[in-house]
N, C-alpha and C. Protein backbone atom coordinates (compact mmCIF):
# COMPACT_ATOMS: atom_id res chain seq x y z
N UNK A 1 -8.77 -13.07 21.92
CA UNK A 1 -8.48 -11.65 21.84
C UNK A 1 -9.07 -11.11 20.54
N UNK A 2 -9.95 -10.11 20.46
CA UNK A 2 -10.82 -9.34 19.48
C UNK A 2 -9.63 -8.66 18.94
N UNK A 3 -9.43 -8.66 17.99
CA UNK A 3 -8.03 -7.69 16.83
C UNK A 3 -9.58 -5.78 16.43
N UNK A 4 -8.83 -5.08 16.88
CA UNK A 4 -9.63 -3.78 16.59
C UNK A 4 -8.65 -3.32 15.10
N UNK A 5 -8.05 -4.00 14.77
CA UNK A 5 -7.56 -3.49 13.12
C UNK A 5 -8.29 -3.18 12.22
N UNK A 6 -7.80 -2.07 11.21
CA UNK A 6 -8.69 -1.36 10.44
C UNK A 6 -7.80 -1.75 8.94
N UNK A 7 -8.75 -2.13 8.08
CA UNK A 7 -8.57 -2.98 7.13
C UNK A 7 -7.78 -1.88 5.82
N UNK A 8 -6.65 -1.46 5.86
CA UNK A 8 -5.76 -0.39 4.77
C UNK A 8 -6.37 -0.46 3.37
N UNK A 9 -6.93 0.58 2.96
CA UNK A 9 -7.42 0.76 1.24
C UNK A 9 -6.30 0.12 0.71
N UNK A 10 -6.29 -1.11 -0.62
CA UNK A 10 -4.70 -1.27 -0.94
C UNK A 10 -4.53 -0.02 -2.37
N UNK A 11 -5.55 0.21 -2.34
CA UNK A 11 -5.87 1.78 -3.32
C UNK A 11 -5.27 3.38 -3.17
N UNK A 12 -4.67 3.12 -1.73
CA UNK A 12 -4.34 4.43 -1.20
C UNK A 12 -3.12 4.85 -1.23
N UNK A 13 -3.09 6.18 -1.86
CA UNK A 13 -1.89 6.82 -2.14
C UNK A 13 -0.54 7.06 -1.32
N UNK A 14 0.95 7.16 -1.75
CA UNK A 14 1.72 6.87 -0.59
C UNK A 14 1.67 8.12 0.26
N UNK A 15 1.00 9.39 -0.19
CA UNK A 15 1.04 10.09 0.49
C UNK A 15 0.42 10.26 1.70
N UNK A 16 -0.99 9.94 0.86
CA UNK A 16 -2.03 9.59 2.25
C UNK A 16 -1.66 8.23 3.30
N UNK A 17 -1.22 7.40 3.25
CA UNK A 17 -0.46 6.15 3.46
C UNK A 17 0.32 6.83 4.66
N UNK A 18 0.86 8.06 4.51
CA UNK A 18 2.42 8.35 5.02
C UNK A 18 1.74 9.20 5.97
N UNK A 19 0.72 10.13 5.69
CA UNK A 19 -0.10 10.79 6.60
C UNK A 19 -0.63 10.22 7.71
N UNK A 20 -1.25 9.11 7.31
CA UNK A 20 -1.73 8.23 8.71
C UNK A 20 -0.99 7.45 9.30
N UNK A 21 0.58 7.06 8.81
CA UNK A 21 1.35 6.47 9.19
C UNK A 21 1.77 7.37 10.61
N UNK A 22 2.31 8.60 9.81
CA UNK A 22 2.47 9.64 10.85
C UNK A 22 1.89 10.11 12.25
N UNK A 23 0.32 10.43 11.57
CA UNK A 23 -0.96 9.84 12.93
C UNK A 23 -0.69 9.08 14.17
N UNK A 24 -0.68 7.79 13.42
CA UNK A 24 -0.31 6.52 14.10
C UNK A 24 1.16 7.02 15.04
N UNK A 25 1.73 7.11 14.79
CA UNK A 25 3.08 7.22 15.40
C UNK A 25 2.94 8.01 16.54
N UNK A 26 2.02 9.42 15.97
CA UNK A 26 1.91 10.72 16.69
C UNK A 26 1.52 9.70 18.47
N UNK A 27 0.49 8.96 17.86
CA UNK A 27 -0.49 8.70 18.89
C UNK A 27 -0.05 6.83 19.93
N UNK A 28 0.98 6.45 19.32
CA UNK A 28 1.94 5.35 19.89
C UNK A 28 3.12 6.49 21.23
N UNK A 29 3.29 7.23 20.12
CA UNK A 29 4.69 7.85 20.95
C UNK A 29 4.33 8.79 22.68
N UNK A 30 2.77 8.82 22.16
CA UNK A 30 2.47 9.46 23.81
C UNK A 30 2.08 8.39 24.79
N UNK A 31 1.90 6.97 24.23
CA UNK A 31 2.67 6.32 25.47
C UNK A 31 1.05 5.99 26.18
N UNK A 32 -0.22 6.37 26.12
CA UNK A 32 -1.09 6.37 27.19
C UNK A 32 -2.31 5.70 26.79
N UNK A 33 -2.25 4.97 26.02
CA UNK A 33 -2.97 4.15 25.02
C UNK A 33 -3.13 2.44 25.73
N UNK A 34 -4.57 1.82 26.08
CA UNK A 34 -4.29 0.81 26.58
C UNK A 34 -3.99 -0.64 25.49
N UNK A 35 -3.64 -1.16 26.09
CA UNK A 35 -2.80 -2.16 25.49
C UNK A 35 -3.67 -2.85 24.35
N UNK A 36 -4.73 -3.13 23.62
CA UNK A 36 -4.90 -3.82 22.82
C UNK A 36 -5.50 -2.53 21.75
N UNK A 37 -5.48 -1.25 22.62
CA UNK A 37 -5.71 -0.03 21.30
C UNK A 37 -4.09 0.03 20.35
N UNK A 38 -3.43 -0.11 21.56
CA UNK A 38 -1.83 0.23 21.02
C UNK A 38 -1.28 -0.85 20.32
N UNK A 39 -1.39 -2.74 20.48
CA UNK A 39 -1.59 -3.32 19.37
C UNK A 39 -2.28 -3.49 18.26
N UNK A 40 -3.50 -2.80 17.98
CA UNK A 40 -4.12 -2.20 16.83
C UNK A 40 -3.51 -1.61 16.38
N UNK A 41 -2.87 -0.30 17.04
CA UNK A 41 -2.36 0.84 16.05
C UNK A 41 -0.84 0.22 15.72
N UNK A 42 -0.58 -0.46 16.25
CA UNK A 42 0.88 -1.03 15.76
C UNK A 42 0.59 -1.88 14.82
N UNK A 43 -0.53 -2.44 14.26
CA UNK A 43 -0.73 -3.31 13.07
C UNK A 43 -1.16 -2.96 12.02
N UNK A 44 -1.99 -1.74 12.23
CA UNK A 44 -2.22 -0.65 11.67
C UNK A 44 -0.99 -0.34 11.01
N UNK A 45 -0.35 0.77 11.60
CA UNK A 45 1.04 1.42 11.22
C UNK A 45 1.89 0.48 10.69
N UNK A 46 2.06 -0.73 11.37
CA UNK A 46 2.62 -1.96 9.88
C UNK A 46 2.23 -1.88 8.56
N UNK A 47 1.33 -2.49 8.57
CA UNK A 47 0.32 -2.47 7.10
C UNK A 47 0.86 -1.00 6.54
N UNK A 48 0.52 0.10 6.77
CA UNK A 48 0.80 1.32 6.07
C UNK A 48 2.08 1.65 5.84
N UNK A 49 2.81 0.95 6.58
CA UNK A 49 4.61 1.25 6.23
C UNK A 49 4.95 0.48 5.33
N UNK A 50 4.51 -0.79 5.22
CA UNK A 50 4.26 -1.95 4.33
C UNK A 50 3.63 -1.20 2.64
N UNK A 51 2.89 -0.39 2.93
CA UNK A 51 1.98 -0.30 1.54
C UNK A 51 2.84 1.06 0.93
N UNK A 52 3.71 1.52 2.16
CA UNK A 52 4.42 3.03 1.57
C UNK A 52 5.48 2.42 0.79
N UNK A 53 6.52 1.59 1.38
CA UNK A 53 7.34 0.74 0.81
C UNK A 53 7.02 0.17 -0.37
N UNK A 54 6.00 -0.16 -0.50
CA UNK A 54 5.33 -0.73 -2.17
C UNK A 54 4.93 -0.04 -2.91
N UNK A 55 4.82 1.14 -2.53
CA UNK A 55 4.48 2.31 -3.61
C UNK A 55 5.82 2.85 -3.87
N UNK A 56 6.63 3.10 -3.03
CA UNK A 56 8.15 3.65 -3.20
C UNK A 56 9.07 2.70 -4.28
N UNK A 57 9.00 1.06 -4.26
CA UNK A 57 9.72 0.29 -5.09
C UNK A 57 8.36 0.68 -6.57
N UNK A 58 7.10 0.98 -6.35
CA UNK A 58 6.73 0.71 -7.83
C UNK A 58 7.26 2.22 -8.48
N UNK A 59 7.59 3.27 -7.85
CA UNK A 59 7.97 4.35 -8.19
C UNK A 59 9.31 4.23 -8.74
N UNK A 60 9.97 3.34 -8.06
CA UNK A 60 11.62 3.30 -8.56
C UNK A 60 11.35 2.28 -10.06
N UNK A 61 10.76 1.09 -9.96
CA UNK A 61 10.31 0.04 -11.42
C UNK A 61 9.93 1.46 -12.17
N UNK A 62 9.30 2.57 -12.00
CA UNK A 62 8.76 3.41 -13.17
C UNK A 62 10.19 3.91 -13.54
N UNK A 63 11.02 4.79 -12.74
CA UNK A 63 11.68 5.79 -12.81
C UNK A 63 12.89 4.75 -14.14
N UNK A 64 13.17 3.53 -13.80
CA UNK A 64 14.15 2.77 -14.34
C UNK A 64 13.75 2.85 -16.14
N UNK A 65 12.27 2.26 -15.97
CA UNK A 65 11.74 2.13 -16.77
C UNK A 65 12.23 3.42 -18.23
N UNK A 66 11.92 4.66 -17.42
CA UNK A 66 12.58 5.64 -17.91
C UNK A 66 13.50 6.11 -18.45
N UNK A 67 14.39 5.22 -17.96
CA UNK A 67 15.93 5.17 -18.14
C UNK A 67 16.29 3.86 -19.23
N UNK A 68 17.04 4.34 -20.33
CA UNK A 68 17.22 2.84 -21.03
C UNK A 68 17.94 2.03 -20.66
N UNK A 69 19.28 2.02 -19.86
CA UNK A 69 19.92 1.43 -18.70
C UNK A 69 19.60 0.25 -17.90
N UNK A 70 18.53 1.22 -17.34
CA UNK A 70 18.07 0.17 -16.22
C UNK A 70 18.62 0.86 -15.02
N UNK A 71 19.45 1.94 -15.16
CA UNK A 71 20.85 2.45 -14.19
C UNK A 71 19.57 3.65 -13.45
N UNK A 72 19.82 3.79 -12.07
CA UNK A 72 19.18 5.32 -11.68
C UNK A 72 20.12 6.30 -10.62
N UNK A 73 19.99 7.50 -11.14
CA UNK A 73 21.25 8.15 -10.36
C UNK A 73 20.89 8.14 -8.73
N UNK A 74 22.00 8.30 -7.48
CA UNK A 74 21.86 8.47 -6.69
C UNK A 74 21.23 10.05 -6.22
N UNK A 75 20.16 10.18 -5.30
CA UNK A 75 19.89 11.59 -5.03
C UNK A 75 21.11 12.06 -4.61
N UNK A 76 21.73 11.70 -4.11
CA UNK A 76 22.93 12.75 -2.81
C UNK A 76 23.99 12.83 -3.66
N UNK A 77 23.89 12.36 -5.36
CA UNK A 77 25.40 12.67 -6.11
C UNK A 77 24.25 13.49 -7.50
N UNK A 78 22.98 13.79 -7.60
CA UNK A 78 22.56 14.26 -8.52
C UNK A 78 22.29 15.83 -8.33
N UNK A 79 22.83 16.46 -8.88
CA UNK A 79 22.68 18.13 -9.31
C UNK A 79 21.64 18.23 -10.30
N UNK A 80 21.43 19.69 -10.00
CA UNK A 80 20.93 20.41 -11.27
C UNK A 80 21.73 20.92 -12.33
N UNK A 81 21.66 20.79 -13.92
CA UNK A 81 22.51 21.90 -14.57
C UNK A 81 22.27 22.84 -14.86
């Protein structure tokens, strides 16, 4: 079996990351895709959920970093003053 996977920049931003993640999804969820396009795009869309997740933990290592603690507030208990 020929793998049609497309090789993820590991350079690429989580935004753009999250954009084609999205893509991907758009184009799984209509369902009409033959079977070894739709295991591509499912290995695909791995890898990029994979690389969003690793940009999201190096974002939290920064944010800590920030903090002399080590401690980071929860969003859903943090206000503005």
């Amino acid at each position: 079996m020929k793998s049609m996977s497309v090789e993820i920049d590991p350079n690429l931003s989580y935004d753009a990351a999250l954009v084609q993640l999205e893509e991907i999804l758009g184009q799984l969820e209509k369902g009409d895709l033959p079977l070894e396009q739709t295991l591509a795009l499912y290995e695909q869309g791995a890898e990029l959920a994979h690389l969003c997740a690793a940009r999201l933990d190096e974002a939290e290592l920064r944010v800590r970093r920030w903090q002399g603690d080590g401690q980071t507030v929860p969003f859903d208990g943090w206000q503005e003053p």
